[in-house]
Protein backbone atom coordinates (compact mmCIF):
# COMPACT_ATOMS: atom_id res chain seq x y z
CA UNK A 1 56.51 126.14 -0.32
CA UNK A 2 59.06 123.40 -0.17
CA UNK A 3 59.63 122.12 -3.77
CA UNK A 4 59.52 118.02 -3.57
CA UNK A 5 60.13 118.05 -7.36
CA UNK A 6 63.43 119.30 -7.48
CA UNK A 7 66.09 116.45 -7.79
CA UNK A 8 69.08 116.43 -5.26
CA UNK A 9 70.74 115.14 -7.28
CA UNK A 10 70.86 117.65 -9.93
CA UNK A 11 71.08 120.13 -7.12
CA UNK A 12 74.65 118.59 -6.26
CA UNK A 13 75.37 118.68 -10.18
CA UNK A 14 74.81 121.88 -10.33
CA UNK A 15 76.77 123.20 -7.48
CA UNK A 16 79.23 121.39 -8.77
CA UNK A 17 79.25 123.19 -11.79
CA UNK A 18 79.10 126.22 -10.67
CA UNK A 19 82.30 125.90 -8.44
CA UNK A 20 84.15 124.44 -11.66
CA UNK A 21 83.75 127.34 -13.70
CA UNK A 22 86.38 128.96 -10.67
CA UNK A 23 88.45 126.15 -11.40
CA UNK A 24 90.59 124.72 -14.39
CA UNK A 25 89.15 121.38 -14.90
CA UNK A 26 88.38 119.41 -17.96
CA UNK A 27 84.87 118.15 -18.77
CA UNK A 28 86.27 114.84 -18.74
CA UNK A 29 87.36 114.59 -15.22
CA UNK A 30 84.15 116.99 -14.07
CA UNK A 31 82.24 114.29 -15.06
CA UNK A 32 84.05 111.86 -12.78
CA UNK A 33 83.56 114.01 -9.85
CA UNK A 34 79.73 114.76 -10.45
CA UNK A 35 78.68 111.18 -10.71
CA UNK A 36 79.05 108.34 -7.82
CA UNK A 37 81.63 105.38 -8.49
CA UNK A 38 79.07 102.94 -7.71
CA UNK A 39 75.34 102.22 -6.55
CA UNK A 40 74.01 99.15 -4.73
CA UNK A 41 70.09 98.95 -5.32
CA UNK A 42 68.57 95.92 -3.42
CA UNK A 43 65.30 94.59 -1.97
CA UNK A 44 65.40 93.06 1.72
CA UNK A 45 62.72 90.30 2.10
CA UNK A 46 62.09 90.03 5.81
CA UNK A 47 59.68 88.11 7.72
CA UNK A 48 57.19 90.33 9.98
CA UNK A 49 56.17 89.84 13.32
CA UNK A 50 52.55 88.67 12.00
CA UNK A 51 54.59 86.01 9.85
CA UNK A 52 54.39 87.87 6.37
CA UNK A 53 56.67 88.99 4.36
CA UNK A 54 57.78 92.60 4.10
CA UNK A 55 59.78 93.66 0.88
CA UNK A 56 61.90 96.89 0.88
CA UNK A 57 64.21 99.11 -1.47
CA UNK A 58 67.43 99.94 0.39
CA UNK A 59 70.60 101.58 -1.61
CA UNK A 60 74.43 102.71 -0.99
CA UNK A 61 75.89 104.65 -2.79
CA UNK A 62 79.64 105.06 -2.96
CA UNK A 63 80.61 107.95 -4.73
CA UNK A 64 84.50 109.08 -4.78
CA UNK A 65 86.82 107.57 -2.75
CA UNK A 66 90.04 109.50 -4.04
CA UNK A 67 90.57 110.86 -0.58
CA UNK A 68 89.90 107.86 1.63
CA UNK A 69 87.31 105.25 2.48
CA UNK A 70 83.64 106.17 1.78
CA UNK A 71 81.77 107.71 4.60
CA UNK A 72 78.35 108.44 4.93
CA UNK A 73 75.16 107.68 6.88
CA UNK A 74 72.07 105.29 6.59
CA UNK A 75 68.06 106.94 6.41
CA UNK A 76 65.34 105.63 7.25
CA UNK A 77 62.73 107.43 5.56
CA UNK A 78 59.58 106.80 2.91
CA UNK A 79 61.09 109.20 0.75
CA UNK A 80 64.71 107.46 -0.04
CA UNK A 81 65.18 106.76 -3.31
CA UNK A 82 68.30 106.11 -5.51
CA UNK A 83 68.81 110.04 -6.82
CA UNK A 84 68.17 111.51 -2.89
CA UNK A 85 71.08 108.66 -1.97
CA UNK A 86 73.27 110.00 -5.11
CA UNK A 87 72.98 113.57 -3.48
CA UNK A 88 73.78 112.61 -0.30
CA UNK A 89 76.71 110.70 -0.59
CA UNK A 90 78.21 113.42 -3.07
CA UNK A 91 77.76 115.79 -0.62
CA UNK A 92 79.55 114.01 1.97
CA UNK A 93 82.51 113.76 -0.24
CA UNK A 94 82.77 117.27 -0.34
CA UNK A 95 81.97 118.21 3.14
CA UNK A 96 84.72 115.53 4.56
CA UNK A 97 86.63 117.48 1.83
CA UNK A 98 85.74 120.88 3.18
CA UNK A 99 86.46 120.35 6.55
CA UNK A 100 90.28 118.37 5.54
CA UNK A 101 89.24 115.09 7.05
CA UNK A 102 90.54 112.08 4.69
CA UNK A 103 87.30 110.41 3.90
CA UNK A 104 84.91 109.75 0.63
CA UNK A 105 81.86 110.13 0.11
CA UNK A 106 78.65 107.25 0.69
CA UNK A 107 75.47 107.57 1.79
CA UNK A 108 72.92 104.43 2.52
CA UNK A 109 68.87 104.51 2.95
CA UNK A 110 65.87 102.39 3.15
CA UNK A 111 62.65 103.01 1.73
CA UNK A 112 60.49 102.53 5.00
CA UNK A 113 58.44 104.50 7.85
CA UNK A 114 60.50 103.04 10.67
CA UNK A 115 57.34 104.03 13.03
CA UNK A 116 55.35 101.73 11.23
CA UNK A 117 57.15 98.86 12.65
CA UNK A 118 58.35 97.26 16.27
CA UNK A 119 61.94 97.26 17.32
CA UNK A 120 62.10 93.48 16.56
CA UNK A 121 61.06 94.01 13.12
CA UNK A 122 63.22 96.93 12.70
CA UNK A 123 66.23 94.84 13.79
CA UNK A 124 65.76 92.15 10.86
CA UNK A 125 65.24 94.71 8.76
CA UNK A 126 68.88 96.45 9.65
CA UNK A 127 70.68 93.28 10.52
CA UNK A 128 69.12 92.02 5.94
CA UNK A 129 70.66 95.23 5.01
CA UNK A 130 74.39 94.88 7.16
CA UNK A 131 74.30 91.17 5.09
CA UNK A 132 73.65 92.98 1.76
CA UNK A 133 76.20 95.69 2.45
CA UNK A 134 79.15 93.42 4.10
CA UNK A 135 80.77 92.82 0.81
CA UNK A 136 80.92 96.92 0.44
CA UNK A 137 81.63 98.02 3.82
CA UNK A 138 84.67 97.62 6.10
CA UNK A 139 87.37 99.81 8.47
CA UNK A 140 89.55 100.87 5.36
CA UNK A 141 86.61 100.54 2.46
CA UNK A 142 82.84 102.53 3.71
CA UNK A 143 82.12 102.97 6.62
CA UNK A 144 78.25 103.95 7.57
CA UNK A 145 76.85 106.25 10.23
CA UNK A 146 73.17 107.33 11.65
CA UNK A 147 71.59 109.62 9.38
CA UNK A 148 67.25 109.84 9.47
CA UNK A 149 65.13 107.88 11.74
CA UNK A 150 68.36 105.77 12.68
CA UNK A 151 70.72 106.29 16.08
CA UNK A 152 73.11 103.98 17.75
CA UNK A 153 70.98 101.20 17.92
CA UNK A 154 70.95 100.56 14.35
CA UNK A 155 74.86 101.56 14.24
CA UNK A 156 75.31 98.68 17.37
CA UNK A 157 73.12 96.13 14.96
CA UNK A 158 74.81 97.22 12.03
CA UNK A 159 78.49 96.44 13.85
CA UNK A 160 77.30 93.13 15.54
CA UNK A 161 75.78 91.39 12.38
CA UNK A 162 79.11 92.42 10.63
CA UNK A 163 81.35 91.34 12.99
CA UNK A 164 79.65 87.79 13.17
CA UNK A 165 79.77 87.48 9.91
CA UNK A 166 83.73 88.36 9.34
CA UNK A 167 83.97 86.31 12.49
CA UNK A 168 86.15 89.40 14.01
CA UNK A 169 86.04 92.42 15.82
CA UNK A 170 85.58 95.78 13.98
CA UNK A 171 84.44 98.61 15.85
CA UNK A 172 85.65 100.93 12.88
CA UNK A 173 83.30 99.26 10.57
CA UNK A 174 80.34 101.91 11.40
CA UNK A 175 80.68 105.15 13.26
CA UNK A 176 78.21 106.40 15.68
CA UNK A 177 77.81 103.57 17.93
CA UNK A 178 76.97 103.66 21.85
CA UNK A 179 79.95 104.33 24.08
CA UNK A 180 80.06 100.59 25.38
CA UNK A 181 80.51 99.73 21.77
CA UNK A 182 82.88 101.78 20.53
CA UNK A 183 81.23 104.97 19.76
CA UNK A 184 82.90 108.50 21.00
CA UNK A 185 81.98 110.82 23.41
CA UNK A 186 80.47 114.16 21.70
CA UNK A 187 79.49 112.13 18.85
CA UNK A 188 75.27 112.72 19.42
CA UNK A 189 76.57 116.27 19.90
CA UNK A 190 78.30 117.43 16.96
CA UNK A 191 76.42 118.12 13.93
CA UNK A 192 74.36 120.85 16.47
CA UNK A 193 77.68 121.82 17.70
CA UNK A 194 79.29 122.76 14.37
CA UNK A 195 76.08 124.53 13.53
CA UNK A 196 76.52 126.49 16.48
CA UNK A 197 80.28 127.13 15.53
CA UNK A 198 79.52 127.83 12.30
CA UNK A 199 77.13 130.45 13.18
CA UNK A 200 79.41 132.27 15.73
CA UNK A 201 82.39 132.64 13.20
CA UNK A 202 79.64 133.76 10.34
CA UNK A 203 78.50 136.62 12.80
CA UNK A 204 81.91 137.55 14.14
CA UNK A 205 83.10 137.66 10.22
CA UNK A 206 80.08 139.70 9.16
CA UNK A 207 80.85 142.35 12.55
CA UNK A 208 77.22 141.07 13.58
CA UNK A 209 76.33 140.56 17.94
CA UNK A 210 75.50 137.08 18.58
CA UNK A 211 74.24 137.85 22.20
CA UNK A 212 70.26 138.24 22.17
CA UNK A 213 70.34 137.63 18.16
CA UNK A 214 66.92 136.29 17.48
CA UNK A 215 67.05 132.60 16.19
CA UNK A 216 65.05 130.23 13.59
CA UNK A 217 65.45 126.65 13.96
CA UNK A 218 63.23 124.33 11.42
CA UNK A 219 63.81 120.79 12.20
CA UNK A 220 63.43 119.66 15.69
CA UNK A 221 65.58 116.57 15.65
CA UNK A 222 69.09 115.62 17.37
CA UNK A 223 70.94 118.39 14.89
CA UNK A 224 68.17 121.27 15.33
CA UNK A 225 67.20 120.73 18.64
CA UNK A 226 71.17 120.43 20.14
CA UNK A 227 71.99 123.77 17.44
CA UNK A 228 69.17 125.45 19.44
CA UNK A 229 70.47 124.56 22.80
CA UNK A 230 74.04 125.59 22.15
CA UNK A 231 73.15 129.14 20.28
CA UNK A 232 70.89 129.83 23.87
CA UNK A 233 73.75 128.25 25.99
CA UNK A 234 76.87 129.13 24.70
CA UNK A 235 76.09 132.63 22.64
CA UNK A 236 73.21 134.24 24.56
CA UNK A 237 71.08 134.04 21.33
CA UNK A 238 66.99 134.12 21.76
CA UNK A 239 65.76 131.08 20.01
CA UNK A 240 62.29 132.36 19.34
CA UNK A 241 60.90 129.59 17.20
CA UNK A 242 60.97 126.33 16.24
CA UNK A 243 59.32 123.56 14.52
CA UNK A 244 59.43 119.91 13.60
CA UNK A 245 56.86 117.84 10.95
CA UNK A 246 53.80 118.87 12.96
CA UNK A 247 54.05 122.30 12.98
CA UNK A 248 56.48 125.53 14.75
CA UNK A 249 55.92 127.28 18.07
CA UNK A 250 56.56 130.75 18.26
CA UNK A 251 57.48 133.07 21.33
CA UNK A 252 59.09 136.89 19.97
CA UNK A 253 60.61 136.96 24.08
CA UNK A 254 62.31 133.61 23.20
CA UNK A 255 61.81 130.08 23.83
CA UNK A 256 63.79 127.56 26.34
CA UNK A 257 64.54 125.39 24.07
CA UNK A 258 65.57 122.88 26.80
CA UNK A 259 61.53 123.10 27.68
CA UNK A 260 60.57 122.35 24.34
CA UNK A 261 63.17 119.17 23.79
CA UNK A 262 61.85 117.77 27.08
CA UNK A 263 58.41 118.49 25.91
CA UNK A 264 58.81 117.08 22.12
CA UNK A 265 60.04 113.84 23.86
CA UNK A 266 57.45 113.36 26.20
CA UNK A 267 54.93 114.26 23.24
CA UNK A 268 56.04 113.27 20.23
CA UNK A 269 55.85 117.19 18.69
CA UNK A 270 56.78 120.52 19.57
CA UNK A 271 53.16 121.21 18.53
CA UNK A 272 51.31 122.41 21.87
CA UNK A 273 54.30 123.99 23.83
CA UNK A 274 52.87 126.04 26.36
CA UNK A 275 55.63 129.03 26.62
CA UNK A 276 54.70 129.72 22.55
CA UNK A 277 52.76 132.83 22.37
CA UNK A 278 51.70 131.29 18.73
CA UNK A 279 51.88 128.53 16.57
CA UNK A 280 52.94 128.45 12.97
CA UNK A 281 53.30 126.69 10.23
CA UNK A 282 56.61 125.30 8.76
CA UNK A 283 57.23 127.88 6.08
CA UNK A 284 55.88 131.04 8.44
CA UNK A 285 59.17 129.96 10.65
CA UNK A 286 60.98 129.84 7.32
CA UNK A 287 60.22 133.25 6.90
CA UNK A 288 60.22 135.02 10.35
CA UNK A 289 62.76 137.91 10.57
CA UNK A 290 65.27 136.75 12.30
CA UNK A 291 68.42 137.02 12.18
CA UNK A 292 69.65 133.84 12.00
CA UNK A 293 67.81 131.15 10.41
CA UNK A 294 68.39 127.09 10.83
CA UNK A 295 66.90 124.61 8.35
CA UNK A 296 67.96 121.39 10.05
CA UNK A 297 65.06 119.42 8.39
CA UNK A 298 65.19 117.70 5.33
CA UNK A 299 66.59 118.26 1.45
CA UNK A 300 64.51 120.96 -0.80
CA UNK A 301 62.74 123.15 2.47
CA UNK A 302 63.82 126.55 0.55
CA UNK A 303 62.73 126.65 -3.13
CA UNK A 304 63.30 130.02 -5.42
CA UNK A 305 59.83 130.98 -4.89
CA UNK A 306 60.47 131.13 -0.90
CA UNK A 307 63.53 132.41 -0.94
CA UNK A 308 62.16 135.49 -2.10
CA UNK A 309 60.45 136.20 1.63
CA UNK A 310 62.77 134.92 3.68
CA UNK A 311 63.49 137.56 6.24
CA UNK A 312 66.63 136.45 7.76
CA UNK A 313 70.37 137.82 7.48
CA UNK A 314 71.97 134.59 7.94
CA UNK A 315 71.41 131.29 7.21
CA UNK A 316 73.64 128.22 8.35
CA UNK A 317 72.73 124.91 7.41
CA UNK A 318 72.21 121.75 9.82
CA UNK A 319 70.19 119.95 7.31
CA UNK A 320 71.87 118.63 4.06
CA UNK A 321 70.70 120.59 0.93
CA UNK A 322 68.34 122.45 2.49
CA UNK A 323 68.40 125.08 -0.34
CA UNK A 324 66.99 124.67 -4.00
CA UNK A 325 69.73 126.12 -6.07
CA UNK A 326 67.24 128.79 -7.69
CA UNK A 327 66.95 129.60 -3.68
CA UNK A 328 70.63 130.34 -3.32
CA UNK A 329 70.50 132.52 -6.79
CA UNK A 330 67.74 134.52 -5.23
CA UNK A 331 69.45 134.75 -1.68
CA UNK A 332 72.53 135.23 -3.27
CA UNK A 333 70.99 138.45 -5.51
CA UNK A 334 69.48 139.56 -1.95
CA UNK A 335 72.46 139.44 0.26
CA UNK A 336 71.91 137.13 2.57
CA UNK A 337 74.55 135.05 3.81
CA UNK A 338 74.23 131.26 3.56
CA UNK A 339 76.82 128.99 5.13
CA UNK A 340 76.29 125.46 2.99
CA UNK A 341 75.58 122.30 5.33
CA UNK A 342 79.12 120.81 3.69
CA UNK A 343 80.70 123.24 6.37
CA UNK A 344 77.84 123.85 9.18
CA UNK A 345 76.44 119.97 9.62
CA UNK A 346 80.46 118.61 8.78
CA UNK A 347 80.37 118.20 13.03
CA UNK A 348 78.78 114.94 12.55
CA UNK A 349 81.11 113.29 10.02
CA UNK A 350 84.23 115.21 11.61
CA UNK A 351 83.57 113.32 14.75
CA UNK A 352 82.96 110.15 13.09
CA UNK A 353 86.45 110.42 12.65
CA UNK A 354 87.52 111.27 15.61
CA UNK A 355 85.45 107.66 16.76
CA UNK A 356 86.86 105.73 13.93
CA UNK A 357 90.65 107.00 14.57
CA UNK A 358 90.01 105.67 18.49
CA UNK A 359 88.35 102.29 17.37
CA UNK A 360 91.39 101.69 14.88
CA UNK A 361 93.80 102.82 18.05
CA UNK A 362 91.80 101.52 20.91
CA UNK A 363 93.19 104.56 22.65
CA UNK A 364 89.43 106.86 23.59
CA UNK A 365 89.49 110.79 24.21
CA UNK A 366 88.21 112.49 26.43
CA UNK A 367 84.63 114.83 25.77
CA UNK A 368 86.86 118.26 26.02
CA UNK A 369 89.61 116.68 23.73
CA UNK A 370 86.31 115.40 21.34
CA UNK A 371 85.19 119.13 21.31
CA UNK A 372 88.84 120.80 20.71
CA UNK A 373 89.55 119.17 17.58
CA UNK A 374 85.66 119.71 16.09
CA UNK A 375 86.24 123.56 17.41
CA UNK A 376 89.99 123.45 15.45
CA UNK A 377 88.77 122.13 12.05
CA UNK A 378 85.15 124.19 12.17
CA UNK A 379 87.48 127.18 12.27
CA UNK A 380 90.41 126.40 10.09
CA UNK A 381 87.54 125.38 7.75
CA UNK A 382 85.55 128.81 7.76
CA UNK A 383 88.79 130.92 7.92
CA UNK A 384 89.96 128.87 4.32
CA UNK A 385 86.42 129.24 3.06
CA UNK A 386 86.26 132.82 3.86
CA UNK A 387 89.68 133.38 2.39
CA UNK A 388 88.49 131.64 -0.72
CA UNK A 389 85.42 133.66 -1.14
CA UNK A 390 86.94 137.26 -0.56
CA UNK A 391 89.77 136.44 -3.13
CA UNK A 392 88.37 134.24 -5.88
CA UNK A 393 85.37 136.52 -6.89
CA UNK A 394 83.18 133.79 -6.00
CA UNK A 395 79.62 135.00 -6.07
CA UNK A 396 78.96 133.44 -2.16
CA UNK A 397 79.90 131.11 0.55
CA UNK A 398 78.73 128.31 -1.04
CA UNK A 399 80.50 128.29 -3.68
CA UNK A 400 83.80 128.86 -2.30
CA UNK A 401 83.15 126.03 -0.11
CA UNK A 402 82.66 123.62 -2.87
CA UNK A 403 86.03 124.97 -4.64
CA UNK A 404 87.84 124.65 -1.70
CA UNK A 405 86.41 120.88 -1.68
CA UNK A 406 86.74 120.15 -5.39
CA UNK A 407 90.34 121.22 -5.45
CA UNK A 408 91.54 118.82 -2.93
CA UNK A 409 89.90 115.99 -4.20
CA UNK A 410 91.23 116.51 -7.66
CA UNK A 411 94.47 117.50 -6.29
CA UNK A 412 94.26 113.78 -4.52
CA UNK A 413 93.11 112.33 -7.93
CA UNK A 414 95.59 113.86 -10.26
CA UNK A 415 98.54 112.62 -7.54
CA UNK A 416 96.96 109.57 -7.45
CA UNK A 417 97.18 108.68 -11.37
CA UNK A 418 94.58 107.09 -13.54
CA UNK A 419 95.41 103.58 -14.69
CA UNK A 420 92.88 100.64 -16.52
């Protein structure tokens, strides 16, 4: 079972730690980089379409910005809270690290079941918590993005109120915006795209076939469902189940996972597919041998306990902390190969940069141009964590990731000084 009691937070601490000990840092300045610079905790009072009032949490976290502006997305989910927003936005600061893109780390939620309430509502609701954050956020200070349950229609809401405020134009000021506003093409793309990158140079590394390799994908959203469709498009690989909240469909001959988007959308679940031979539960997929395996769902889906029968060679990452750290101990002692989400989901961010650098230009790319410069980093990014792995005597990929990270932020903080 997925554990809900571990804390992200001390998930991130931990990983941190464990990278460290390959490093030579002092306890004093560890400290510093396991802890977010600030936290803004606030309660949005807006007025409901049946004229009461509705009251809800909402946080951002900024957590290191010793490598550029803070950058991170906004949830909307029941189960944000001010730890799961710690986590997040550490872990951004490492992935932009990871991937060499000059960024911080933030990460933004509010404490809501955005289906519970109409687009109107859900407009005040984003437009309260732009007003809250405008004193934080900016071109050159944060600058948010679409994370859970939120798109480019909270991004566009998120810009306008912002912009009316400041009484100027800053398309910069959030990333993942519609093309007419600003946004980039390949931007809804990326996170399954650097998945799907991130599992081709895993299997070419580990001398594995990527044509008709049988495929997991848990988490049917934009990153799981686009990482499905790119792994059947682009490498020949049989996606043979997936799943999202309601349950996983299961074919052994391989789904179209094309079929299934379309029939998710018109449904609201991939629950009821009719080219599944069976349906499964959540942690069944979790557990299928395959040989690759995709958790693109939420925080916490593989705890020690199911990490013991997971079947699959390789795991990559679309969701963000995905894995318990008792899971990576046991997958770790097993063999199995897991590339961390701070390299596989970086897509999203990486391209957030790639919008941001044409809003602060006003010069656009093209879609190939977009997807040449993901492609570039994805693999100078797995080629240094791979190098860092086989000559460190780190104990997996993970963890060479994170000291790749954590010595280029430091490296940024120690040239940067430390003054009063």
């Amino acid at each position: 079972m997925a554990d809900d009691d571990v804390n992200p937070f001390e998930s991130l601490q931990e990983q941190i730690d464990d990278a460290a000990a390959y490093l030579d840092v002092g306890d004093d300045v560890l400290e510093r980089l396991k802890n977010p610079e600030r936290v803004l905790e606030t309660n949005l009072s807006v007025e409901l379409d049946d004229g009461d009032v509705g009251v809800f949490r909402a946080y951002r976290s900024q957590f290191n910005g010793d490598r550029g502006p803070y950058k991170g997305g906004i949830r909307y989910h029941p189960g944000v809270n001010r730890d799961e927003v710690k986590a997040l936005s550490g872990w951004m600061v490492y992935k932009c690290a990871t991937v060499d893109i000059p960024y911080g780390g933030g990460k933004g939620g509010i404490q809501i079941d955005p289906s519970a309430y109409s687009e109107t509502e859900l407009e005040r609701i984003t437009r309260s918590f732009a007003t809250e954050l405008r004193p934080l956020i900016g071109e050159d200070r944060d600058i948010p993005a679409p994370d859970v349950n939120t798109g480019q229609r909270e991004m566009n809401w998120i810009k306008d109120t912002y912009e009316t405020l400041e009484n100027t134009t800053a398309p910069g000021v959030v990333t993942g915006k519609t093309i007419e506003s600003g946004g980039s093409l390949g931007r809804v793309e990326a996170t399954g795209r650097s998945t799907m990158l991130t599992a081709r140079e895993a299997f070419d590394h580990l001398d594995k076939e990527m044509s008709d390799a049988s495929v997991a994908v848990q988490g049917y959203g934009n990153a799981g469902s686009i990482a499905a469709q790119l792994v059947h498009d682009d490498l020949d690989a049989s996606v043979v189940a997936v799943s999202d909240s309601s349950g996983a469909v299961y074919n052994p001959d391989g789904l179209d996972p094309h079929e299934v988007k379309r029939f998710k959308n018109e449904t609201g679940s991939v629950s009821g597919y009719d080219g599944a031979t069976e349906e499964l539960t959540n942690e069944e997929l979790l557990t299928l041998d395959v040989d690759l395996l995709i958790p693109a769902a939420l925080e916490n889906a593989i705890d020690g306990d199911l990490a013991a029968d997971v079947e699959a060679d390789v795991i990559v990452e679309a969701a963000n902390g995905p894995l318990t750290p008792e899971a990576d101990e046991v997958l770790t002692d097993r063999d199995v190969y897991v590339l961390p989400d701070i390299l596989a989901n970086a897509g999203g961010v990486t391209v957030s940069y790639f919008e941001w650098v044409q809003n602060r230009q006003r010069f656009y790319w093209t879609e190939e141009k977009v997807n040449e410069e993901l492609e570039r980093h994805i693999v100078e990014a797995f080629d240094e964590l791979v190098r860092t792995f086989e000559n460190e005597d780190v104990p997996n990929f993970r963890t060479a990731a994170y000291v790749v990270a954590i010595r280029r932020v430091l490296d940024a903080y120690e040239e940067g000084g430390s003054w009063p």
